[in-house]
C-alpha atoms as a PDB file:
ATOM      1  CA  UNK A   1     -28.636  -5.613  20.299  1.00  0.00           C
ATOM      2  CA  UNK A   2     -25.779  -4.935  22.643  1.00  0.00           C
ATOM      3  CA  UNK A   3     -23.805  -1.916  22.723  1.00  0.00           C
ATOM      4  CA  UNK A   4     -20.657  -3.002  20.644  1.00  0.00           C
ATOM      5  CA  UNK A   5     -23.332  -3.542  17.943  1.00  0.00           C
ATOM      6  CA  UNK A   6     -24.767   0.320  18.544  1.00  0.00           C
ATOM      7  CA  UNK A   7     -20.557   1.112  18.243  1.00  0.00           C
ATOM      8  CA  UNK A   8     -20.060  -0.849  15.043  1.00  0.00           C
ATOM      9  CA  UNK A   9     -22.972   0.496  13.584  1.00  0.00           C
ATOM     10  CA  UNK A  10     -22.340   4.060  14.256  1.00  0.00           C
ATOM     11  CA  UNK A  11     -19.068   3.112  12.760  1.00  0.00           C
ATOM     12  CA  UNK A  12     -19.655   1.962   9.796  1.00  0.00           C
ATOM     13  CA  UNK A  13     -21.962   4.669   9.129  1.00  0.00           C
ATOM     14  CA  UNK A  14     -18.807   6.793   9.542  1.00  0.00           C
ATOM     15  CA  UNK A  15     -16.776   4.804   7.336  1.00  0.00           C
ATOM     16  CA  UNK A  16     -19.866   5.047   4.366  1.00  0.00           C
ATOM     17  CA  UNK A  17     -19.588   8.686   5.462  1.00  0.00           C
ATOM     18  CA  UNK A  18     -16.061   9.533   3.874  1.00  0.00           C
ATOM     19  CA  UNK A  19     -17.264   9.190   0.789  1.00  0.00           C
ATOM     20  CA  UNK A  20     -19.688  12.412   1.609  1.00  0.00           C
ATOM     21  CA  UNK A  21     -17.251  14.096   3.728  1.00  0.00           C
ATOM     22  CA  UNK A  22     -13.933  13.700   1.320  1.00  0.00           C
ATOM     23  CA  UNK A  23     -14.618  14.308  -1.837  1.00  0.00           C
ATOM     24  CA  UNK A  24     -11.797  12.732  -4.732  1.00  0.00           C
ATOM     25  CA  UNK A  25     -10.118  15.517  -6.902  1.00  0.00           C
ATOM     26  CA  UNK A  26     -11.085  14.793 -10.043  1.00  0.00           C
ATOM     27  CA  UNK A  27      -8.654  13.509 -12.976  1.00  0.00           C
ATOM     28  CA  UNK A  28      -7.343  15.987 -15.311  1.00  0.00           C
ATOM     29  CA  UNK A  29      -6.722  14.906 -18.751  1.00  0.00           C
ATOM     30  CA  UNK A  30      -2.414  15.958 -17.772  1.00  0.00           C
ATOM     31  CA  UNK A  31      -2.417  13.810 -14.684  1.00  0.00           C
ATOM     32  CA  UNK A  32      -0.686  10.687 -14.579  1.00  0.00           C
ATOM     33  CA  UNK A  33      -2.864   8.400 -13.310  1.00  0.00           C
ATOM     34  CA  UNK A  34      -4.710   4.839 -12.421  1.00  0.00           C
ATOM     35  CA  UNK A  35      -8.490   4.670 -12.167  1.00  0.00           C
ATOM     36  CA  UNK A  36      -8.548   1.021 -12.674  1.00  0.00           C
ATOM     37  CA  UNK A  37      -7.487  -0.417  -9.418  1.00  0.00           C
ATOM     38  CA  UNK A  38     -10.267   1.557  -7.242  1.00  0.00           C
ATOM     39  CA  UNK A  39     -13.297  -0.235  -9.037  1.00  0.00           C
ATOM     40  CA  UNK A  40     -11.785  -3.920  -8.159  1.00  0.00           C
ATOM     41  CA  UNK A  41     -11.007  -2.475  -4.477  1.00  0.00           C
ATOM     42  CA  UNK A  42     -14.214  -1.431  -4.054  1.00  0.00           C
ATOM     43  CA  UNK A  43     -15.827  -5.096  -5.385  1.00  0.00           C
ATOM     44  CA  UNK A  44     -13.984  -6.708  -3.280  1.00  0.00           C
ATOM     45  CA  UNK A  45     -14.485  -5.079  -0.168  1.00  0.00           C
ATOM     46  CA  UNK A  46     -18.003  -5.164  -1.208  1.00  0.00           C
ATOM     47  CA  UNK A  47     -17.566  -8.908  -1.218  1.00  0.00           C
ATOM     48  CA  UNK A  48     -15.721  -9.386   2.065  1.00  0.00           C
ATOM     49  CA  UNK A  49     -18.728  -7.479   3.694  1.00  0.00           C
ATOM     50  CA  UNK A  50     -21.250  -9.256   1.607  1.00  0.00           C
ATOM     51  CA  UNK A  51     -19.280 -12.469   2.500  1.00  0.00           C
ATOM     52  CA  UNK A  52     -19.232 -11.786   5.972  1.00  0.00           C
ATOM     53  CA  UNK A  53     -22.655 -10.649   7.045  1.00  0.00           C
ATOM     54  CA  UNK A  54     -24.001 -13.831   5.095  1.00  0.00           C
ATOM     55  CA  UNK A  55     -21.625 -15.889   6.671  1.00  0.00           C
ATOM     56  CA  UNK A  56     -22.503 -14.793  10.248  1.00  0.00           C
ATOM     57  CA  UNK A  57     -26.210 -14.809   9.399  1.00  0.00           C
ATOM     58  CA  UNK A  58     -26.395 -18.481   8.562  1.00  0.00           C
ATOM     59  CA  UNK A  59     -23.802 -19.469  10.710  1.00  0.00           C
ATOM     60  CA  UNK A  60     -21.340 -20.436   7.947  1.00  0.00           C
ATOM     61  CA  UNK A  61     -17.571 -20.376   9.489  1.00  0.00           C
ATOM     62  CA  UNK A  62     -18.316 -18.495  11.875  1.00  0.00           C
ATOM     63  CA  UNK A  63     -18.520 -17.499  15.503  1.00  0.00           C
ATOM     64  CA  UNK A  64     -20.239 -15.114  18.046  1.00  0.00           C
ATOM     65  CA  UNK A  65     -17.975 -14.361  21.327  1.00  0.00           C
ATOM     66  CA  UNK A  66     -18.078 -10.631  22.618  1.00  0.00           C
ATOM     67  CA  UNK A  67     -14.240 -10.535  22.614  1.00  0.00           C
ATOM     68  CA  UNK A  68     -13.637 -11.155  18.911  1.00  0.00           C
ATOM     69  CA  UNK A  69     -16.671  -8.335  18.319  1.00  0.00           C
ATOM     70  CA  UNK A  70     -14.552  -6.374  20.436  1.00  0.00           C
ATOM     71  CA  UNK A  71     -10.802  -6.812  18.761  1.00  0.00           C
ATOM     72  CA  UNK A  72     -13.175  -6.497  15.173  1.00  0.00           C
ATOM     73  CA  UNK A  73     -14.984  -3.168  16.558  1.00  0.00           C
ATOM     74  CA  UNK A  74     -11.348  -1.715  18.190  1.00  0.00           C
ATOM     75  CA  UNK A  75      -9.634  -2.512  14.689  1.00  0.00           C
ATOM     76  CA  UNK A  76     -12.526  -0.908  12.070  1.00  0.00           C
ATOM     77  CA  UNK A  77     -12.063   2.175  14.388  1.00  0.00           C
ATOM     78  CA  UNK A  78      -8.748   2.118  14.109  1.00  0.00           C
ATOM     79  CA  UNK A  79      -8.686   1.931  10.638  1.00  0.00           C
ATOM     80  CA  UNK A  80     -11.035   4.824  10.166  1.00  0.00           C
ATOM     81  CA  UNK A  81      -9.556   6.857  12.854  1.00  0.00           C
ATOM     82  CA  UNK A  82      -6.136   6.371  10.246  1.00  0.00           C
ATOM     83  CA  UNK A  83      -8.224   6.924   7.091  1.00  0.00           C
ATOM     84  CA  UNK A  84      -9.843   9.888   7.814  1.00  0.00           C
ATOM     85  CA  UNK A  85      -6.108  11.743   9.407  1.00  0.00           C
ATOM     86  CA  UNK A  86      -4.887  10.664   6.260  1.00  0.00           C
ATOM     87  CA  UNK A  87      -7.223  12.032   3.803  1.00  0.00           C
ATOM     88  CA  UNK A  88      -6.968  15.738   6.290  1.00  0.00           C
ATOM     89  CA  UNK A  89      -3.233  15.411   6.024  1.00  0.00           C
ATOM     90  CA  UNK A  90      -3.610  15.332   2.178  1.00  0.00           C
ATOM     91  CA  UNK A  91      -5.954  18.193   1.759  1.00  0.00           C
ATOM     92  CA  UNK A  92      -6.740  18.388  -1.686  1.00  0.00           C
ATOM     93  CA  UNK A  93      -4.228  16.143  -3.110  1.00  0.00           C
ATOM     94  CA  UNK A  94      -6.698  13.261  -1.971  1.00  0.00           C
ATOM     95  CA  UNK A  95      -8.056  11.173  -4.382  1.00  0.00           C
ATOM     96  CA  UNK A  96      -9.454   7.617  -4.551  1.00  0.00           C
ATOM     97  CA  UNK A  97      -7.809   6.683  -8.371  1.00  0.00           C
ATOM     98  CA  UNK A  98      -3.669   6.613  -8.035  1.00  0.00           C
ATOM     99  CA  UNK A  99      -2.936  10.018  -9.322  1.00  0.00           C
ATOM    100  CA  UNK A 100       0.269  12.150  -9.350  1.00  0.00           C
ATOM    101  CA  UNK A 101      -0.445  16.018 -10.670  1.00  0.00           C
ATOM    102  CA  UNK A 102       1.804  18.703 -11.365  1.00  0.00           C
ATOM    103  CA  UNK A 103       2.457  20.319  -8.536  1.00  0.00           C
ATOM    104  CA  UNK A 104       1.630  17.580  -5.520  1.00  0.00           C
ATOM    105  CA  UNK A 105       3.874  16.789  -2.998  1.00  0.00           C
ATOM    106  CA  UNK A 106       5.513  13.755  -0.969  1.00  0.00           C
ATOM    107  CA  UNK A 107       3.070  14.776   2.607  1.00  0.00           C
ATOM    108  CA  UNK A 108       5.852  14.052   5.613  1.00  0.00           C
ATOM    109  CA  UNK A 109       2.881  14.738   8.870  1.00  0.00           C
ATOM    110  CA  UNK A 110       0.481  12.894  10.405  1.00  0.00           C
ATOM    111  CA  UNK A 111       0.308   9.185   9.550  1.00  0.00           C
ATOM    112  CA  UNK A 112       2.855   9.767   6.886  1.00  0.00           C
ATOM    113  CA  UNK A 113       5.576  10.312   9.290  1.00  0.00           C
ATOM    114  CA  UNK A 114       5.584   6.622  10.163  1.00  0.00           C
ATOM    115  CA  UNK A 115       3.631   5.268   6.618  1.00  0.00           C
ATOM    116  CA  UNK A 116       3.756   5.152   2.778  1.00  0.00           C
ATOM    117  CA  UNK A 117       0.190   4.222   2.611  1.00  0.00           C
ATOM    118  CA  UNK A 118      -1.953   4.890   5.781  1.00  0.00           C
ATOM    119  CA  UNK A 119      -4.709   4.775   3.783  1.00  0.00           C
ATOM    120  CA  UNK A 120      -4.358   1.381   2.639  1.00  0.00           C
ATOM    121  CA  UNK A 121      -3.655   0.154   6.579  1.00  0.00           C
ATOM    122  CA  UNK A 122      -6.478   1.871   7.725  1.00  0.00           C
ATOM    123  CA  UNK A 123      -9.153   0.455   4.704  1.00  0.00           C
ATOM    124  CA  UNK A 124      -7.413  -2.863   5.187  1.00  0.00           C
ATOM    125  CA  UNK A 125      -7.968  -2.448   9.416  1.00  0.00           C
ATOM    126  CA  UNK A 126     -11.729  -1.852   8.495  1.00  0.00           C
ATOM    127  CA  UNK A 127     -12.408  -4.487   6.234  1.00  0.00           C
ATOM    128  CA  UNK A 128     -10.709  -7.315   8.757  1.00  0.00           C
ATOM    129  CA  UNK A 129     -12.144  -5.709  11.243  1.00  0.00           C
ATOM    130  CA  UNK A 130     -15.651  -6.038   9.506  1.00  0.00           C
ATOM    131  CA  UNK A 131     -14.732  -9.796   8.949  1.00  0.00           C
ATOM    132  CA  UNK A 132     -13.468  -9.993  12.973  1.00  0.00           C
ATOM    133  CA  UNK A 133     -16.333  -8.555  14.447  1.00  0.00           C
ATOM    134  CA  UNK A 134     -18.891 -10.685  12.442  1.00  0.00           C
ATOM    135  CA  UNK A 135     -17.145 -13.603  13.691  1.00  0.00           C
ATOM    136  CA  UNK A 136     -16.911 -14.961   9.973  1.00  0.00           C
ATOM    137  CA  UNK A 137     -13.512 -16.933   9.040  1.00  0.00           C
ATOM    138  CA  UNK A 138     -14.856 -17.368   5.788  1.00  0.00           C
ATOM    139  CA  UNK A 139     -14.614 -13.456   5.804  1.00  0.00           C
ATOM    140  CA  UNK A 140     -11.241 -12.966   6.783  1.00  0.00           C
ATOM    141  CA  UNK A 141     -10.358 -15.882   4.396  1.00  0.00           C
ATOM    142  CA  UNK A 142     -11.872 -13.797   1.918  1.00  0.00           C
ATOM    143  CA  UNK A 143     -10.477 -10.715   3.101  1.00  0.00           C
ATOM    144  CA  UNK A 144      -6.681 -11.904   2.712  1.00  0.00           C
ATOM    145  CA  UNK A 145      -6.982 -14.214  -0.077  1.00  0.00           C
ATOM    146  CA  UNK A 146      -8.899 -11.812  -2.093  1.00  0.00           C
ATOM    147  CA  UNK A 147      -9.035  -8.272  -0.949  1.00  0.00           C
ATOM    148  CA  UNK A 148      -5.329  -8.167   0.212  1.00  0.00           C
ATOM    149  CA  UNK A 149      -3.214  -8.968  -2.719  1.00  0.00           C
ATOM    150  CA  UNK A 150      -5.402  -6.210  -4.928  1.00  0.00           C
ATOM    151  CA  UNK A 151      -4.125  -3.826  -2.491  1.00  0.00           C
ATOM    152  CA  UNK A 152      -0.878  -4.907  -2.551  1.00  0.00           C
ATOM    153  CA  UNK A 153      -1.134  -4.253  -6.367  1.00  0.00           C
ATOM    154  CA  UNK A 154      -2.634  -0.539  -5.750  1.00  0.00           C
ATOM    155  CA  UNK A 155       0.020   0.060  -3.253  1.00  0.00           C
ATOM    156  CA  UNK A 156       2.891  -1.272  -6.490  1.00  0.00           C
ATOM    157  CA  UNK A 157       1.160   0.681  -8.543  1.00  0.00           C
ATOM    158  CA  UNK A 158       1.236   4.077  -6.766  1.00  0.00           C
ATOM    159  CA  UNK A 159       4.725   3.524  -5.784  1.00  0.00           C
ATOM    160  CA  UNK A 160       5.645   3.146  -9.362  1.00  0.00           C
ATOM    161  CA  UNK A 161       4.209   6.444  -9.880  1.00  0.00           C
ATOM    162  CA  UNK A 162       5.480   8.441  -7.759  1.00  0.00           C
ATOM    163  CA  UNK A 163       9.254   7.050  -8.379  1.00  0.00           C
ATOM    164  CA  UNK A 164       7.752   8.309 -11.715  1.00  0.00           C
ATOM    165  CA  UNK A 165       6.923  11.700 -10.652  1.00  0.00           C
ATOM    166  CA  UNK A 166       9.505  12.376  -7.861  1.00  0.00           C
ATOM    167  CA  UNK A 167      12.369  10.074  -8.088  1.00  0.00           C
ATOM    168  CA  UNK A 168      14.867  10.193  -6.150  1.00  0.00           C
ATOM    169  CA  UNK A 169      13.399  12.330  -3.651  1.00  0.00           C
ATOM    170  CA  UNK A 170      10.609   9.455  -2.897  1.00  0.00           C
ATOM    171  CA  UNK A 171      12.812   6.847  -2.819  1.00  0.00           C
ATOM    172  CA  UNK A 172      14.670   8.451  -0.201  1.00  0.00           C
ATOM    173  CA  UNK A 173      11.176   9.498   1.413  1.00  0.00           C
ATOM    174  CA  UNK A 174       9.667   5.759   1.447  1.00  0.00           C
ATOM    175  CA  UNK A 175      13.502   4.540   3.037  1.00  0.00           C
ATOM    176  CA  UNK A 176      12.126   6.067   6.477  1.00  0.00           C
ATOM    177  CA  UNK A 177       8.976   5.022   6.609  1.00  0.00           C
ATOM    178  CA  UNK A 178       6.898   1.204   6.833  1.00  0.00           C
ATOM    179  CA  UNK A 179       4.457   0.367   3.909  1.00  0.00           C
ATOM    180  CA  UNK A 180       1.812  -0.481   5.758  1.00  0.00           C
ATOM    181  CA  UNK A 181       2.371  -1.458   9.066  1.00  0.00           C
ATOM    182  CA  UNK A 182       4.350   0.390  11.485  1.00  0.00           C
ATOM    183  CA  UNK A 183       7.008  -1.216  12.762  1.00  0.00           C
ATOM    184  CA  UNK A 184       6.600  -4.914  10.460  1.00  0.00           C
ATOM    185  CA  UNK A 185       6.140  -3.824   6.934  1.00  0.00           C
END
């Protein structure tokens, strides 16, 4: 094992990690919320990882050069470095279902000076990173045919709730800021 692979392991243990270190508010029977998105997220991540790791292992689509380990290793930090500021800049309106309570806020710091959803650019940095640094097309095939437009859906979905919940006042919010990546989208 070379030392990219000790990196990418240590960081995926710290991506497995936020689900011990940030724990989801739970739903309250007045919130307005989603749960059903986060299940089909989580499959298909679980997929492009599966897909991946298999892929690389028997050499399906894929390829082995230190420099696409490296882009693959610098993106899934990236992508956790953005997840985890996000989730601190949320506090303990964090949660994994798309929820709006009474009482939550449109968050303007961090990330979300720049982004609507750094949260969804930093879990979609990991997974493609995951698929980059195993060298496995078939894994980033996966991971944009697949994973991609069911986060585009979450992404619709929250918006629509919180032009629910605040209105006007988000769609002025979301005016000044990219979707998901800073400076294209």
């Amino acid at each position: 094992m070379t030392v990219l692979d000790y990196i990418f392991i240590g960081l995926s243990i710290i991506w497995v990690g936020e689900f011990l270190l940030f724990k989801s508010r739970k739903t309250e029977a007045t919130d307005e919320a989603d749960g059903s998105s986060f299940p089909w997220i989580l499959i298909s991540v679980i997929a492009v990882v599966a897909i991946s790791l298999v892929s690389r292992e028997f050499g399906i689509l894929a390829t082995e050069q230190a420099g696409i380990q490296t882009i693959g290793v610098v993106l899934v930090g990236l992508g956790i470095f953005l997840r985890y500021w996000g989730i601190m800049e949320l506090g303990k309106q964090f949660t994994r279902d798309v929820q709006v309570r009474d009482g939550d806020k449109l968050v303007s710091k961090g990330p979300y000076r720049i982004l609507r959803h750094p949260l969804y650019t930093g879990l979609f940095s990991i997974v493609l990173g995951f698929s980059v640094y195993t060298g496995s097309i078939l894994g980033v095939v996966t991971a944009l045919l697949f994973f991609t437009p069911l986060l585009l859906r979450r992404m619709q979905l929250e918006e629509n709730m919180l032009i629910g919940a605040f209105g006007p006042e988000y769609k002025t919010w979301r005016e000044s800021r990219y979707r998901l990546f800073p400076f294209i989208y």
